[in-house]
N, C-alpha and C. Protein backbone atom coordinates (compact mmCIF):
# COMPACT_ATOMS: atom_id res chain seq x y z
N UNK A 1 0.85 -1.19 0.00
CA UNK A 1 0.00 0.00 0.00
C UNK A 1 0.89 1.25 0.00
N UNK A 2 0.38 2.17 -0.70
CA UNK A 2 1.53 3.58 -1.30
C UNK A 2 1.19 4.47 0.33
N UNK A 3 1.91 4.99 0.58
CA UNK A 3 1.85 5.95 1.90
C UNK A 3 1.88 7.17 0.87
N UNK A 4 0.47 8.06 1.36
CA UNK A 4 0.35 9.63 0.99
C UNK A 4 1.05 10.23 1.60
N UNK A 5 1.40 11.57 1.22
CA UNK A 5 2.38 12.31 1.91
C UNK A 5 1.63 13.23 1.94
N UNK A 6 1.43 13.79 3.19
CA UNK A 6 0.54 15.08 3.51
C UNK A 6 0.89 16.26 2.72
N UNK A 7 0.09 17.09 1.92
CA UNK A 7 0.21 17.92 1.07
C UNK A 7 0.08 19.05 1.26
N UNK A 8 0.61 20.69 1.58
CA UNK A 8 -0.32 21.83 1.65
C UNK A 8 -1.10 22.01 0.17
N UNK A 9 -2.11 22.71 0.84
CA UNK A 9 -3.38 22.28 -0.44
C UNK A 9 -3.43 23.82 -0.47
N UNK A 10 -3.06 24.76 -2.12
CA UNK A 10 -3.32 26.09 -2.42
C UNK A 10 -4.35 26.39 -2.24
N UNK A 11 -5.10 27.05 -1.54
CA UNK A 11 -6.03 28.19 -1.26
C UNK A 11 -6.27 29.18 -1.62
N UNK A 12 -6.67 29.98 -2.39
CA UNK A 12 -6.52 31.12 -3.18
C UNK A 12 -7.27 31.71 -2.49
N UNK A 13 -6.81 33.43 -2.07
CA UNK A 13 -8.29 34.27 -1.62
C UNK A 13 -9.42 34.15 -2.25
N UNK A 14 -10.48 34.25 -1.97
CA UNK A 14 -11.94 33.93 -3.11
C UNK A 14 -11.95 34.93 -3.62
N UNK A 15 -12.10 35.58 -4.89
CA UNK A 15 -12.87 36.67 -5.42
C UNK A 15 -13.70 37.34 -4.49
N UNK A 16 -14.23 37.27 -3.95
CA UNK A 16 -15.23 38.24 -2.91
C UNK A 16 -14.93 38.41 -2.03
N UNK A 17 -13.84 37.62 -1.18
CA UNK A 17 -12.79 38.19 -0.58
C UNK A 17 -11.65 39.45 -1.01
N UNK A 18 -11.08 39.24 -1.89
CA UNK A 18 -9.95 39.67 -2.53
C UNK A 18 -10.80 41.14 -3.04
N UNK A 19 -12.22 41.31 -3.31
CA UNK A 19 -12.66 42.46 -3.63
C UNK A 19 -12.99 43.29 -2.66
N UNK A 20 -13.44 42.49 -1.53
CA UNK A 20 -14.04 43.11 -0.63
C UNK A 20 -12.45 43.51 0.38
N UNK A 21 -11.38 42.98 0.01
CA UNK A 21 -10.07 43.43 0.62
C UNK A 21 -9.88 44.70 0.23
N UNK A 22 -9.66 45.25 -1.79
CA UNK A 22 -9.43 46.54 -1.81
C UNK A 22 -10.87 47.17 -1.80
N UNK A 23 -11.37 47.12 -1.69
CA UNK A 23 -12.51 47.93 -1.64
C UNK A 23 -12.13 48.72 -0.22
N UNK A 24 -12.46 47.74 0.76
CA UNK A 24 -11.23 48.52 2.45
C UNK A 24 -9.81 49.42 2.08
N UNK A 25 -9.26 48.73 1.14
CA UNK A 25 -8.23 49.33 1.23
C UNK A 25 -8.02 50.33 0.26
N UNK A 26 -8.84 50.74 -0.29
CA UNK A 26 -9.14 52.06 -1.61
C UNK A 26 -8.57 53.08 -1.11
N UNK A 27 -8.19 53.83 -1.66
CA UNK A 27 -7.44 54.96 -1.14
C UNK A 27 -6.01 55.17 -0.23
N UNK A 28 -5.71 54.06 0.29
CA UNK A 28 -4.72 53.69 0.75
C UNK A 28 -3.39 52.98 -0.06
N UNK A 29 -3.65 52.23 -1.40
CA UNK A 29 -2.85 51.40 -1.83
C UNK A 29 -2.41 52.01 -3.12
N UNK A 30 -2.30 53.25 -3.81
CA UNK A 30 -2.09 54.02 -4.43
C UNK A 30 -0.94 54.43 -3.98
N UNK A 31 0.63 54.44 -4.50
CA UNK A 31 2.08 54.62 -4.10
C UNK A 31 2.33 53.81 -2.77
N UNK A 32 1.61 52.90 -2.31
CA UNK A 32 1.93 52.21 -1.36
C UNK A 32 2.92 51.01 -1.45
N UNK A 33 4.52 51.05 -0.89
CA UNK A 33 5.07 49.24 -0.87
C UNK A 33 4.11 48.29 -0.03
N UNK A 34 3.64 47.34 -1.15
CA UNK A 34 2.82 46.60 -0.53
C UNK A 34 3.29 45.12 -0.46
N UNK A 35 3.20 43.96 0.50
CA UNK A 35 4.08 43.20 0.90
C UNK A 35 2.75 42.21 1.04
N UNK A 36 3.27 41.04 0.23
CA UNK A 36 2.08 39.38 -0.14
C UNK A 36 2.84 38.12 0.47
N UNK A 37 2.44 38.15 1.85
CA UNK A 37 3.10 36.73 2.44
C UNK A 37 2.51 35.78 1.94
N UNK A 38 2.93 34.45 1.59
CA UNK A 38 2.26 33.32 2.04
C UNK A 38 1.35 33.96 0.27
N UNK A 39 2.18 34.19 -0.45
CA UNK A 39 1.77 34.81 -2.06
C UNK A 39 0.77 34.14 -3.03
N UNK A 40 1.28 32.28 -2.44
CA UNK A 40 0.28 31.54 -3.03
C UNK A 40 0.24 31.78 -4.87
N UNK A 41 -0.99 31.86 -5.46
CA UNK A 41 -0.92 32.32 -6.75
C UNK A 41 -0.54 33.84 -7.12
N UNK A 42 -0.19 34.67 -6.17
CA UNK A 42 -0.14 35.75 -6.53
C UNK A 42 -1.02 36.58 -6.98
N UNK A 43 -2.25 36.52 -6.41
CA UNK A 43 -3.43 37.27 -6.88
C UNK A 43 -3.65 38.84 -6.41
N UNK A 44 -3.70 38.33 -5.00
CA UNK A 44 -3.33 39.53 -4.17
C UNK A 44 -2.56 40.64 -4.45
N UNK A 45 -1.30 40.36 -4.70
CA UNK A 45 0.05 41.26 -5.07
C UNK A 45 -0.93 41.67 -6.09
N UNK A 46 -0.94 41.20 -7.21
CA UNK A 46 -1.20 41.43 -8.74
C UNK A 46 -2.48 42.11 -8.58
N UNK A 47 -3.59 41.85 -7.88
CA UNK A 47 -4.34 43.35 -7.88
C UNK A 47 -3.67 44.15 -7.08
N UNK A 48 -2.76 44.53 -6.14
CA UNK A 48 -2.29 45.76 -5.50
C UNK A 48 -1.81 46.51 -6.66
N UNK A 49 -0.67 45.79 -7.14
CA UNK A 49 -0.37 46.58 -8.45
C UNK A 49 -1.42 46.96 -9.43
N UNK A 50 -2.38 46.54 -9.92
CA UNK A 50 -3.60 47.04 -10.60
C UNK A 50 -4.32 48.36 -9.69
N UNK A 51 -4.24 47.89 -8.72
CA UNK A 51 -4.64 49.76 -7.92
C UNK A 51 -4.21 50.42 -7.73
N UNK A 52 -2.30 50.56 -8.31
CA UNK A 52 -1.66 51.57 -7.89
C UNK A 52 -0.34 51.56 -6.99
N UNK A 53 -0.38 50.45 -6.43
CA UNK A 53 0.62 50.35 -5.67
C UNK A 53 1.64 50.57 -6.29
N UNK A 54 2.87 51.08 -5.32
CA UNK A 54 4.56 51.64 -5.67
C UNK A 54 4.89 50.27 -6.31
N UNK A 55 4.64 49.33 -5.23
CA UNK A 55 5.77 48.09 -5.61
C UNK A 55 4.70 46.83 -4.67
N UNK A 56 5.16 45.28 -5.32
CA UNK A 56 4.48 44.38 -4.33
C UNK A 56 6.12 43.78 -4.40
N UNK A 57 6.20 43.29 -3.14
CA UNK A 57 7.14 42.31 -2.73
C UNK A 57 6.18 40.36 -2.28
N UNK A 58 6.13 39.67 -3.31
CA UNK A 58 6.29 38.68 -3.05
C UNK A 58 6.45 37.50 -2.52
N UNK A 59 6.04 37.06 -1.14
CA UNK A 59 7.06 35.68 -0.54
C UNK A 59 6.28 34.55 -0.28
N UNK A 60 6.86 33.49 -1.19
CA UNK A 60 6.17 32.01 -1.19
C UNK A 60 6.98 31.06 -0.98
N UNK A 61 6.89 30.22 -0.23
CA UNK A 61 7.57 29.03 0.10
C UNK A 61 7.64 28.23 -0.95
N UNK A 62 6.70 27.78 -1.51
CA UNK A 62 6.60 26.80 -2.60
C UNK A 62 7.55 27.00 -4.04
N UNK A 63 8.53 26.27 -4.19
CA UNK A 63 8.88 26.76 -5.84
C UNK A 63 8.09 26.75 -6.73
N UNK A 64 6.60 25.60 -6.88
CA UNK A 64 5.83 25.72 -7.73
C UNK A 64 5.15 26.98 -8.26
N UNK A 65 4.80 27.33 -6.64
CA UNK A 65 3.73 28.65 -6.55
C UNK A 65 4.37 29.97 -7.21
N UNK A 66 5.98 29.91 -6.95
CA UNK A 66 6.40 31.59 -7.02
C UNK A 66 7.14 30.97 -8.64
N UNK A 67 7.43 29.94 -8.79
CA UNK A 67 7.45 29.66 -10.18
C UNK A 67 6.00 30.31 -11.15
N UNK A 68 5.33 30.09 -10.94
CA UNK A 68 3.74 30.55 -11.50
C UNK A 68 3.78 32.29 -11.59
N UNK A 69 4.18 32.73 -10.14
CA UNK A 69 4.54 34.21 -9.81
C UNK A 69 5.30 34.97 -10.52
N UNK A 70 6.56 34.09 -10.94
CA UNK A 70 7.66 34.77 -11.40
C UNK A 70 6.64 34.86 -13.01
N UNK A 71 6.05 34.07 -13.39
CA UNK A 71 5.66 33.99 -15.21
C UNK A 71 4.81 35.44 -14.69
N UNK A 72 4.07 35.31 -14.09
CA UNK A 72 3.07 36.36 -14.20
C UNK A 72 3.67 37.96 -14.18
N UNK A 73 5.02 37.70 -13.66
CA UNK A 73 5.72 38.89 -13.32
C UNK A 73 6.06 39.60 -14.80
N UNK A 74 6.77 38.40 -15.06
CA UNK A 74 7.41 38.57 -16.60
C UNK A 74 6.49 38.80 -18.15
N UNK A 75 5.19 37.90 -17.88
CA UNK A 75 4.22 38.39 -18.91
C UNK A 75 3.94 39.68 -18.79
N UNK A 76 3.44 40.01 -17.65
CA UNK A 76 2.80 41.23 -17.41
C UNK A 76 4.04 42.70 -17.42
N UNK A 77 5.00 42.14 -17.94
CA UNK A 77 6.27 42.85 -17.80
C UNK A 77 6.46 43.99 -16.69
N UNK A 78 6.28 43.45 -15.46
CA UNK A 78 6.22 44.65 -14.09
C UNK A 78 7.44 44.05 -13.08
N UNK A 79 8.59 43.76 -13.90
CA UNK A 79 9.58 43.56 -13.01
C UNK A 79 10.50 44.34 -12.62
N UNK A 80 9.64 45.73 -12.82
CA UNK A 80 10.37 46.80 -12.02
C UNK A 80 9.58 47.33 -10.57
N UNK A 81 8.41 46.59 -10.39
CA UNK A 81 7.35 47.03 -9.46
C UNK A 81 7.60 45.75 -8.64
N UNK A 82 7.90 44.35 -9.23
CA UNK A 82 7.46 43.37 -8.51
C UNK A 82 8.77 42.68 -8.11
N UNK A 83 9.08 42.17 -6.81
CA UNK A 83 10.04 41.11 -6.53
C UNK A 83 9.29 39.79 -5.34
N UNK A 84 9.98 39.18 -6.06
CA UNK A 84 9.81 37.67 -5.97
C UNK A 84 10.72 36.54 -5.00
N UNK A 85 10.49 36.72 -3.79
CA UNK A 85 11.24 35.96 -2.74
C UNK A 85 10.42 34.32 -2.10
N UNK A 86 11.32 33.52 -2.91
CA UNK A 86 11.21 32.38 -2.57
C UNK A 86 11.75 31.56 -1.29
N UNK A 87 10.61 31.29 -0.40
CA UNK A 87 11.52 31.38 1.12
C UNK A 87 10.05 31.19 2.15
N UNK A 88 10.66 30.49 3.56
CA UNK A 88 9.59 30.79 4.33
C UNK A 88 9.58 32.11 4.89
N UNK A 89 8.18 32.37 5.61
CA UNK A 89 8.03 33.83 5.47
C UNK A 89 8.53 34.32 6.81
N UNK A 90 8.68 33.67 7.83
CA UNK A 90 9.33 34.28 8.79
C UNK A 90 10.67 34.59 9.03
N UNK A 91 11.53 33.90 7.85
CA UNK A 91 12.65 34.17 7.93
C UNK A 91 12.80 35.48 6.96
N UNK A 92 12.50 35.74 5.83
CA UNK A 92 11.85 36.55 5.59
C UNK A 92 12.13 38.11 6.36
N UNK A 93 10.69 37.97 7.28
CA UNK A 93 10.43 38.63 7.99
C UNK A 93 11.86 39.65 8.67
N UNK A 94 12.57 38.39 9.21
CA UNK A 94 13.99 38.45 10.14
C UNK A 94 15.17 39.11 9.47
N UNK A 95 15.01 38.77 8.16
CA UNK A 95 16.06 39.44 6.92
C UNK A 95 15.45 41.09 6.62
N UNK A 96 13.91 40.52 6.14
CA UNK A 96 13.63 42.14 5.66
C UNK A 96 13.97 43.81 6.88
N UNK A 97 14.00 42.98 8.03
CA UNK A 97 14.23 44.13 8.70
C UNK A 97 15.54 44.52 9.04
N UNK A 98 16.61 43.14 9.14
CA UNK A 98 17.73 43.81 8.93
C UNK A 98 18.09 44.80 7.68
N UNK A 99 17.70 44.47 6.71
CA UNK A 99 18.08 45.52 5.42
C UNK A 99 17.15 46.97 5.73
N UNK A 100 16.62 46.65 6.48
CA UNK A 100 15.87 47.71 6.70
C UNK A 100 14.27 47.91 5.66
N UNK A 101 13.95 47.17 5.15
CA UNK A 101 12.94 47.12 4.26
C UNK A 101 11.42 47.76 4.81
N UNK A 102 10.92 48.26 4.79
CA UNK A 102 9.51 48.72 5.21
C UNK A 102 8.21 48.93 4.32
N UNK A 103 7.09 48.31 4.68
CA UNK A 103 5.93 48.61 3.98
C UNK A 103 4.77 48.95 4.26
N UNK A 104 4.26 50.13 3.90
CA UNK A 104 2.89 50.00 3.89
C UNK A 104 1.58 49.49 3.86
N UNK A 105 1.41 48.42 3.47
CA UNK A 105 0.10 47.82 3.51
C UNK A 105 1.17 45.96 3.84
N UNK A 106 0.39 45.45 4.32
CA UNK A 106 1.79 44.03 4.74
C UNK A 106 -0.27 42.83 4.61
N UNK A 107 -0.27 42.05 3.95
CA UNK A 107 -1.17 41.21 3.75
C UNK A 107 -0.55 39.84 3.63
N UNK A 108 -1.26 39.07 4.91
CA UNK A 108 -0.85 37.52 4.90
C UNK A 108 -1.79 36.66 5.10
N UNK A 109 -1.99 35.52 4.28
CA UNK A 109 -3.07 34.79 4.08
C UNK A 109 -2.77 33.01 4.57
N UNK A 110 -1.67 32.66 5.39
CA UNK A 110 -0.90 31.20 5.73
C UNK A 110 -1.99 30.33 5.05
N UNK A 111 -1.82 29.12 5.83
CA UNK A 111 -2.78 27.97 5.47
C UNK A 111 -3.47 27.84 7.42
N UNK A 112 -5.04 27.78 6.58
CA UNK A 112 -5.74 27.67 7.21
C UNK A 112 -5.34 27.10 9.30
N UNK A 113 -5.47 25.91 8.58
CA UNK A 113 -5.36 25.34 10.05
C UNK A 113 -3.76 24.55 10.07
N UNK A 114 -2.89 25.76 10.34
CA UNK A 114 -1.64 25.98 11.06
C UNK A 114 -1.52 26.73 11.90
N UNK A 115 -0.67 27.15 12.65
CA UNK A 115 -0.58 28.59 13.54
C UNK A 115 0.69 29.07 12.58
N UNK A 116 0.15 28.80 11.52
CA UNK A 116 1.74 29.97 10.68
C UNK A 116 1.43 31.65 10.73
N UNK A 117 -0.35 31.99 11.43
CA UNK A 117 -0.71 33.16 11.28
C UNK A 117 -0.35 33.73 12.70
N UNK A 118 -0.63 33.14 13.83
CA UNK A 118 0.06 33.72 14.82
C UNK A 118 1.60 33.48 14.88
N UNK A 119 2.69 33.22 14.24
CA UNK A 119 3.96 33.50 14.36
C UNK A 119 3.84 34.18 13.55
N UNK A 120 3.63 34.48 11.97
CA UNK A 120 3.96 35.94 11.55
C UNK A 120 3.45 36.77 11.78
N UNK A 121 2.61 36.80 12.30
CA UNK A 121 1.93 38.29 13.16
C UNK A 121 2.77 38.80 14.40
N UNK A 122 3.10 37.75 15.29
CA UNK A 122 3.76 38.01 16.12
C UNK A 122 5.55 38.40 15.55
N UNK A 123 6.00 37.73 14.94
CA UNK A 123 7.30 38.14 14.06
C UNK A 123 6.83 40.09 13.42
N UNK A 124 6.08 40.09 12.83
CA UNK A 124 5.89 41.37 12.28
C UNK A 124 5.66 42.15 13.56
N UNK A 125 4.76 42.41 14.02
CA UNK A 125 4.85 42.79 15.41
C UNK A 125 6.07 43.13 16.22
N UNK A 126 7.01 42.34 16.12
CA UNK A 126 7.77 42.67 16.87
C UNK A 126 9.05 42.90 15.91
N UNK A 127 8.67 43.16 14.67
CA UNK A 127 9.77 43.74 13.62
C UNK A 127 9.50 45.05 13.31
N UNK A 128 10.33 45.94 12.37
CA UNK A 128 9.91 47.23 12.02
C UNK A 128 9.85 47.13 10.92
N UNK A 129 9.07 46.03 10.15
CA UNK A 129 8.82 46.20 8.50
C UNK A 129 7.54 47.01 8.09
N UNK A 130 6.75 47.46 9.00
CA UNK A 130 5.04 47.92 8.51
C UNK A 130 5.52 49.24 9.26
N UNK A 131 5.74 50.34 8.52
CA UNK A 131 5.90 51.60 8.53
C UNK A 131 4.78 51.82 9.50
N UNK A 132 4.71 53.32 10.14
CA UNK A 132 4.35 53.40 11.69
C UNK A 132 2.47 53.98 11.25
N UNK A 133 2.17 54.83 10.05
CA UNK A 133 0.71 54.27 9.91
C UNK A 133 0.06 53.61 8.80
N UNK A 134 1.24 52.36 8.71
CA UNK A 134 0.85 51.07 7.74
C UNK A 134 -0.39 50.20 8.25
N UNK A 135 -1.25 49.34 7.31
CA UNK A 135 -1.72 48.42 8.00
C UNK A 135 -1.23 46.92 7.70
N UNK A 136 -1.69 46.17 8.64
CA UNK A 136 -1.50 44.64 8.29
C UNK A 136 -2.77 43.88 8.05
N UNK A 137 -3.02 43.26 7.42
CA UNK A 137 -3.96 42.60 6.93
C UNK A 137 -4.11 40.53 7.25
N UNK A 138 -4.56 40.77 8.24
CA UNK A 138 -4.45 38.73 8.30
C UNK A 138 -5.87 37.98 7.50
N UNK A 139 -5.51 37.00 6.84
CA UNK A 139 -6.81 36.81 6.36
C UNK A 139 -6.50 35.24 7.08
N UNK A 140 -7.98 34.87 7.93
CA UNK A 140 -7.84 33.45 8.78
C UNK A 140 -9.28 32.90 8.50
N UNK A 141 -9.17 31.53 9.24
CA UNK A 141 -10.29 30.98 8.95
C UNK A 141 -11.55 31.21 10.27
N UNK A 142 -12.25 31.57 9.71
CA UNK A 142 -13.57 32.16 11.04
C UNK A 142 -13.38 31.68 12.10
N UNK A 143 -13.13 30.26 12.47
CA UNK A 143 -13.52 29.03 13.66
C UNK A 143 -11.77 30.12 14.35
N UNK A 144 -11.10 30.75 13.68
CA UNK A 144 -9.90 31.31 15.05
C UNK A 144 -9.97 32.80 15.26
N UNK A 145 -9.52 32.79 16.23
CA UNK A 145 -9.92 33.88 16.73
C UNK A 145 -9.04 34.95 17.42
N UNK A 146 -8.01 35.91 16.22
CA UNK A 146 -6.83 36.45 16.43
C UNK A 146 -6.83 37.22 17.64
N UNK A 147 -5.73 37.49 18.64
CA UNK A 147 -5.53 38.32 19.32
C UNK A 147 -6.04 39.67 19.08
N UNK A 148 -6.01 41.04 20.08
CA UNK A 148 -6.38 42.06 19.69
C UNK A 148 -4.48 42.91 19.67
N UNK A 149 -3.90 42.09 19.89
CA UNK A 149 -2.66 42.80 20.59
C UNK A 149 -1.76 41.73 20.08
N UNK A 150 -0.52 41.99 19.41
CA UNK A 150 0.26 41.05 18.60
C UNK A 150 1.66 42.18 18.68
N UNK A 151 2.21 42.00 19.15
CA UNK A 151 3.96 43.12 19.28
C UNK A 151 2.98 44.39 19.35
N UNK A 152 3.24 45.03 18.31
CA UNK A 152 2.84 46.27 18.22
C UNK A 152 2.04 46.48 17.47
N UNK A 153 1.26 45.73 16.98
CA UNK A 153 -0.15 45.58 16.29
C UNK A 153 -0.85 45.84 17.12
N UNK A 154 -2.45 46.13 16.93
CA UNK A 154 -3.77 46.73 17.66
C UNK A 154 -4.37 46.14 16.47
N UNK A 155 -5.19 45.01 16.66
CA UNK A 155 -6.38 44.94 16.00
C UNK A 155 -7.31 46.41 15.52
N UNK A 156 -7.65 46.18 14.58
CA UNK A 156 -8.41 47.61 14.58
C UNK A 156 -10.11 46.91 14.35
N UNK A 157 -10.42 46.09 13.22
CA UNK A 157 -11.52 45.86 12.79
C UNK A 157 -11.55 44.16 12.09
N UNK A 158 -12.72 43.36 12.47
CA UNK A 158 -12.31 42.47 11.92
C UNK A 158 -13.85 41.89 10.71
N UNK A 159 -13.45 42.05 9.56
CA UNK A 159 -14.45 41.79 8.29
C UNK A 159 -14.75 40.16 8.20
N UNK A 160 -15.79 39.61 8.14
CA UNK A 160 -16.35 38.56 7.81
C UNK A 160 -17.16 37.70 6.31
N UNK A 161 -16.56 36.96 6.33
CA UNK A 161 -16.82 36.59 5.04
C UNK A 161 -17.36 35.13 5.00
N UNK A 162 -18.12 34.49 5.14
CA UNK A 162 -17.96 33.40 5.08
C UNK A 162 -17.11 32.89 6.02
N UNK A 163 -16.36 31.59 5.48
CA UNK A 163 -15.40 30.70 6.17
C UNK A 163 -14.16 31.58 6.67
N UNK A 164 -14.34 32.70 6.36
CA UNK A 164 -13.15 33.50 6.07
C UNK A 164 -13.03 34.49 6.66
N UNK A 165 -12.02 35.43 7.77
CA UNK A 165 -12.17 36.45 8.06
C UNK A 165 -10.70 37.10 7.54
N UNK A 166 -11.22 38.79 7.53
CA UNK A 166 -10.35 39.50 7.64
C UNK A 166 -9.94 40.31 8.20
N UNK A 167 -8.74 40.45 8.96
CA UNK A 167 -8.40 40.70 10.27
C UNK A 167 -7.23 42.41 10.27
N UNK A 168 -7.96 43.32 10.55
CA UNK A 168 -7.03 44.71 10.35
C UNK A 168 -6.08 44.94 11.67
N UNK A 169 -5.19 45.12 11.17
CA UNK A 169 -4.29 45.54 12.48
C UNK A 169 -3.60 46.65 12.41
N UNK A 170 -2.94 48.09 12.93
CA UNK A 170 -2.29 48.84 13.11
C UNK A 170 -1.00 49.19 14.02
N UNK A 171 -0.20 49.74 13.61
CA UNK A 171 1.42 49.74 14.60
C UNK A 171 0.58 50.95 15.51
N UNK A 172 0.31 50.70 16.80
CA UNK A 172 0.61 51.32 17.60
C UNK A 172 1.74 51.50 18.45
């Protein structure tokens, strides 16, 4: 008998998620560095840049996934807006702030039922990558139920969607 090997299974934000994300974030993501953890298909990034954003920064664990990322980069010829970091995201995290990197809008979407969302929240939190009135964006699955207080995050508001929430946070 073949032994399965446990798989992470891609999740894509839903469309009515992902609309009802900039729709919140209208007016805000216009010259904004905007930062796509956990990048997945790259949907996210790729509408920030469709609204304006300065720049999306990229980061997917998977070679498949940011393989897919990198084509989309290159068709769409925006590889002066877009970079592409293949890597887990908390390390990531640990690098981008030594270089000093900072962003404005910071959106992370992990896999569902891990706690990969409370360590990068808490990693960001207690990094200086989300400029001081940036927001962070967690998108989790309804059944959890994020802190209001994460380093220096403040929950601000949390949007409901279905199976799906979306979770605002601010650097206080």
């Amino acid at each position: 008998m073949k032994t399965l090997k446990k798989q992470k299974i891609l999740r894509p934000t839903t469309g009515k998620v992902r609309e009802a994300l900039f729709d919140i974030l209208r007016g805000s993501i216009e010259h904004a560095r905007f930062l796509d953890l956990y990048a997945g298909t790259g949907a996210v990034g790729m509408n920030a840049l469709a609204e304006g954003a300065a720049g999306v920064c990229f980061v997917e664990e998977s070679k498949r996934n940011a393989r897919r990322i990198n084509e989309l980069i290159k068709k769409n010829h925006i590889s002066d807006k877009a970079e592409l970091v293949t890597g887990k995201v908390i390390s990531f995290i640990e690098k981008a702030e030594l270089r000093g990197f900072s962003f404005e809008i910071i959106f992370l979407d992990p896999p569902y039922h891990t706690d990969e969302i409370i360590l990068a929240l808490k990693a960001i939190g207690e990094s200086g990558i989300v400029q001081r009135d940036g927001i962070v964006v967690a998108e989790h699955f309804a059944k959890r139920v994020l802190s209001d207080m994460s380093g220096r995050l403040q929950k601000i508001k949390d949007y409901h969607y279905g199976d799906s929430v979306l979770s605002f946070y601010k650097v206080i």
